[in-house]
C-alpha atoms as a PDB file:
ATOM      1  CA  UNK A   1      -4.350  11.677 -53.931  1.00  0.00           C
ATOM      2  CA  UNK A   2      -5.969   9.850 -50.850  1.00  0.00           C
ATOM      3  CA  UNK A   3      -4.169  10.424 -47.445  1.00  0.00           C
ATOM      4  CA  UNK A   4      -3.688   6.555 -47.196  1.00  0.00           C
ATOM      5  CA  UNK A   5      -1.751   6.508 -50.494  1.00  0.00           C
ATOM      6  CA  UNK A   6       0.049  10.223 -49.523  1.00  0.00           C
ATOM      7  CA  UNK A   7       0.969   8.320 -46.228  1.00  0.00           C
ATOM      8  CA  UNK A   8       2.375   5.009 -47.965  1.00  0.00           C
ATOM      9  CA  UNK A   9       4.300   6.975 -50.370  1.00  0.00           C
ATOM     10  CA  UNK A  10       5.878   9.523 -47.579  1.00  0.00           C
ATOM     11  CA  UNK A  11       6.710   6.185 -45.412  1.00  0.00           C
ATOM     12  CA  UNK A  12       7.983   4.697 -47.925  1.00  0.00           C
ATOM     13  CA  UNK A  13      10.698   7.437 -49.447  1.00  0.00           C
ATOM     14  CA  UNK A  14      11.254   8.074 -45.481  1.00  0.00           C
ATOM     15  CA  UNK A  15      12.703   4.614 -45.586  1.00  0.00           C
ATOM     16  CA  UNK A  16      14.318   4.496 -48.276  1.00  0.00           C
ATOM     17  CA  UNK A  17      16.242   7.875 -47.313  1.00  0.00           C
ATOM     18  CA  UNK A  18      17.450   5.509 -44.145  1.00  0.00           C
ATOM     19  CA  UNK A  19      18.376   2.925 -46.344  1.00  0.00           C
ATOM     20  CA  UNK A  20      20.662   5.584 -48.253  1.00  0.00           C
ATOM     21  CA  UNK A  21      21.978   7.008 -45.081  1.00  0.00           C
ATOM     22  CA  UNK A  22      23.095   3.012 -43.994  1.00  0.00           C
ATOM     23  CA  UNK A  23      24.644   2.723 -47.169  1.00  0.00           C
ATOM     24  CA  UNK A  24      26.643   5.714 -47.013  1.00  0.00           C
ATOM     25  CA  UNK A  25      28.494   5.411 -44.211  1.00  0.00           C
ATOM     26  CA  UNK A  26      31.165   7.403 -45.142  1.00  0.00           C
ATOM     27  CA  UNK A  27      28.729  10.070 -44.968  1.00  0.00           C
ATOM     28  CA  UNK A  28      29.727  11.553 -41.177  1.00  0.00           C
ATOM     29  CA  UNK A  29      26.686  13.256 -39.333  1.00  0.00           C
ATOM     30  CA  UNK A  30      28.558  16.988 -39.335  1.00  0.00           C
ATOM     31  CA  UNK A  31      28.845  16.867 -43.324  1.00  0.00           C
ATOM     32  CA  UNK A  32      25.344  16.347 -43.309  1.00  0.00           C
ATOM     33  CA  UNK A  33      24.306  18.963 -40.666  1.00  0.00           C
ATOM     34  CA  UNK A  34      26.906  21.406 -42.595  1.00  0.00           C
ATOM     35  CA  UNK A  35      24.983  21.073 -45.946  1.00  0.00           C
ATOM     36  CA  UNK A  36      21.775  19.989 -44.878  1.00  0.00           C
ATOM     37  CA  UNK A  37      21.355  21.077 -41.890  1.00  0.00           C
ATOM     38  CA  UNK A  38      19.846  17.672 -40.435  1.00  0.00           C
ATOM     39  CA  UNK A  39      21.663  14.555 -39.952  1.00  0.00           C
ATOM     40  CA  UNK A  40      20.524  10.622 -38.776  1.00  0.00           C
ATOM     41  CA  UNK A  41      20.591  11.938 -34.693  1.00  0.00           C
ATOM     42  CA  UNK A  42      18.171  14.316 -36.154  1.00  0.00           C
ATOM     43  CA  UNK A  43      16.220  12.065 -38.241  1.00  0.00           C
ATOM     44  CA  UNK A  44      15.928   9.958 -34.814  1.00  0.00           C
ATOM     45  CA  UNK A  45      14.806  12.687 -32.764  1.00  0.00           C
ATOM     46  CA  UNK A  46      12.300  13.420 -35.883  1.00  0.00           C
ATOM     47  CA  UNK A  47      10.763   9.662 -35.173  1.00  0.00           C
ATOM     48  CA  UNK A  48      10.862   9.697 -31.972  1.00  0.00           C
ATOM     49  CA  UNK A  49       8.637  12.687 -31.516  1.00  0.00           C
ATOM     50  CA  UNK A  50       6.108  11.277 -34.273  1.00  0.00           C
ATOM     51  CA  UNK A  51       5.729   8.092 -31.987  1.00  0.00           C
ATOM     52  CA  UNK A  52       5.336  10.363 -28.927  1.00  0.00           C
ATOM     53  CA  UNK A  53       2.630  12.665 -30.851  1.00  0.00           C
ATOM     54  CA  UNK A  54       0.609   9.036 -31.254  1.00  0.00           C
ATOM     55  CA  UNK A  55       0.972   7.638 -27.979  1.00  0.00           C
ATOM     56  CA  UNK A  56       3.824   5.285 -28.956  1.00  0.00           C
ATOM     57  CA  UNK A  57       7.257   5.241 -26.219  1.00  0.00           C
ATOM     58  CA  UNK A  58      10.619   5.245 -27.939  1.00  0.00           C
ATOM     59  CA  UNK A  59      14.007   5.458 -26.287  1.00  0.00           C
ATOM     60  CA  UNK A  60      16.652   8.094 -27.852  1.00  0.00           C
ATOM     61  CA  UNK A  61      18.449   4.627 -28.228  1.00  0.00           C
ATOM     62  CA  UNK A  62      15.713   2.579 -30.119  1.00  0.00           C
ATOM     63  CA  UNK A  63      15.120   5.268 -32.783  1.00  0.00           C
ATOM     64  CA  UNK A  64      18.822   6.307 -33.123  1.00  0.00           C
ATOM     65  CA  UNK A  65      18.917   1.888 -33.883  1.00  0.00           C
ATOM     66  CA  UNK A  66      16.030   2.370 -36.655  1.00  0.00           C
ATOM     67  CA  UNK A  67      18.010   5.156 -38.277  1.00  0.00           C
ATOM     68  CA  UNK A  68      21.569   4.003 -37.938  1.00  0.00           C
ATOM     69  CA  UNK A  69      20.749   0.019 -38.345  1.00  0.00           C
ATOM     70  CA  UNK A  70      22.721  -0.213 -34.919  1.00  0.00           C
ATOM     71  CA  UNK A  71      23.110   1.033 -31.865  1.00  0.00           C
ATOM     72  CA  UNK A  72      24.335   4.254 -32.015  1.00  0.00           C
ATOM     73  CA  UNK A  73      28.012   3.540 -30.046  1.00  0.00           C
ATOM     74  CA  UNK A  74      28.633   0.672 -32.396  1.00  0.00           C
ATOM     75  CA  UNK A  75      28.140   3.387 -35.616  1.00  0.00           C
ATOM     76  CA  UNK A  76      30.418   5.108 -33.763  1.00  0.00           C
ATOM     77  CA  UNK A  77      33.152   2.675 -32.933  1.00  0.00           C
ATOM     78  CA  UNK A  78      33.423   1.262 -36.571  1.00  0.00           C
ATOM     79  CA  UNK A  79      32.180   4.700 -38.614  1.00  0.00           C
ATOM     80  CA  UNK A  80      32.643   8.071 -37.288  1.00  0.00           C
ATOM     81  CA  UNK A  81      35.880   9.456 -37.901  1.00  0.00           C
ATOM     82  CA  UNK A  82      37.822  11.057 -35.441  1.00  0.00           C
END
């Protein structure tokens, strides 16, 4: 498989496992980090630190918005459970 095509598909199933993790929002982060032992703060720290390795400057806050869809206190306010 070229590295092009490797890349698109990775990329691609990357973002679709975000989409997944905004549609599940009943899915809470510690459920996640219990069984999988990652969750969406994790996934954010994961794309931040790509973007650094390439030169690119994200904020904790912009990545945790790609991941969550939001900004991170308004997941909070409406989804995580107390």
């Amino acid at each position: 498989m070229e590295r092009n095509t490797k890349e698109d598909l990775n990329s691609a199933a990357f973002e679709r496992l975000i989409k997944h993790l905004r549609e599940r929002k009943d899915v809470q982060n510690i459920d996640l980090m219990n069984l999988a032992g990652f969750c969406r703060n994790c996934l954010s720290k994961w794309y931040r630190e790509e973007a650094e390795k390439k030169g690119i400057k994200i904020s904790d806050d912009d990545a945790r918005k790609h991941i969550y869809g939001m900004s991170y206190s308004e997941w909070k306010e409406k989804y995580q459970k107390k």
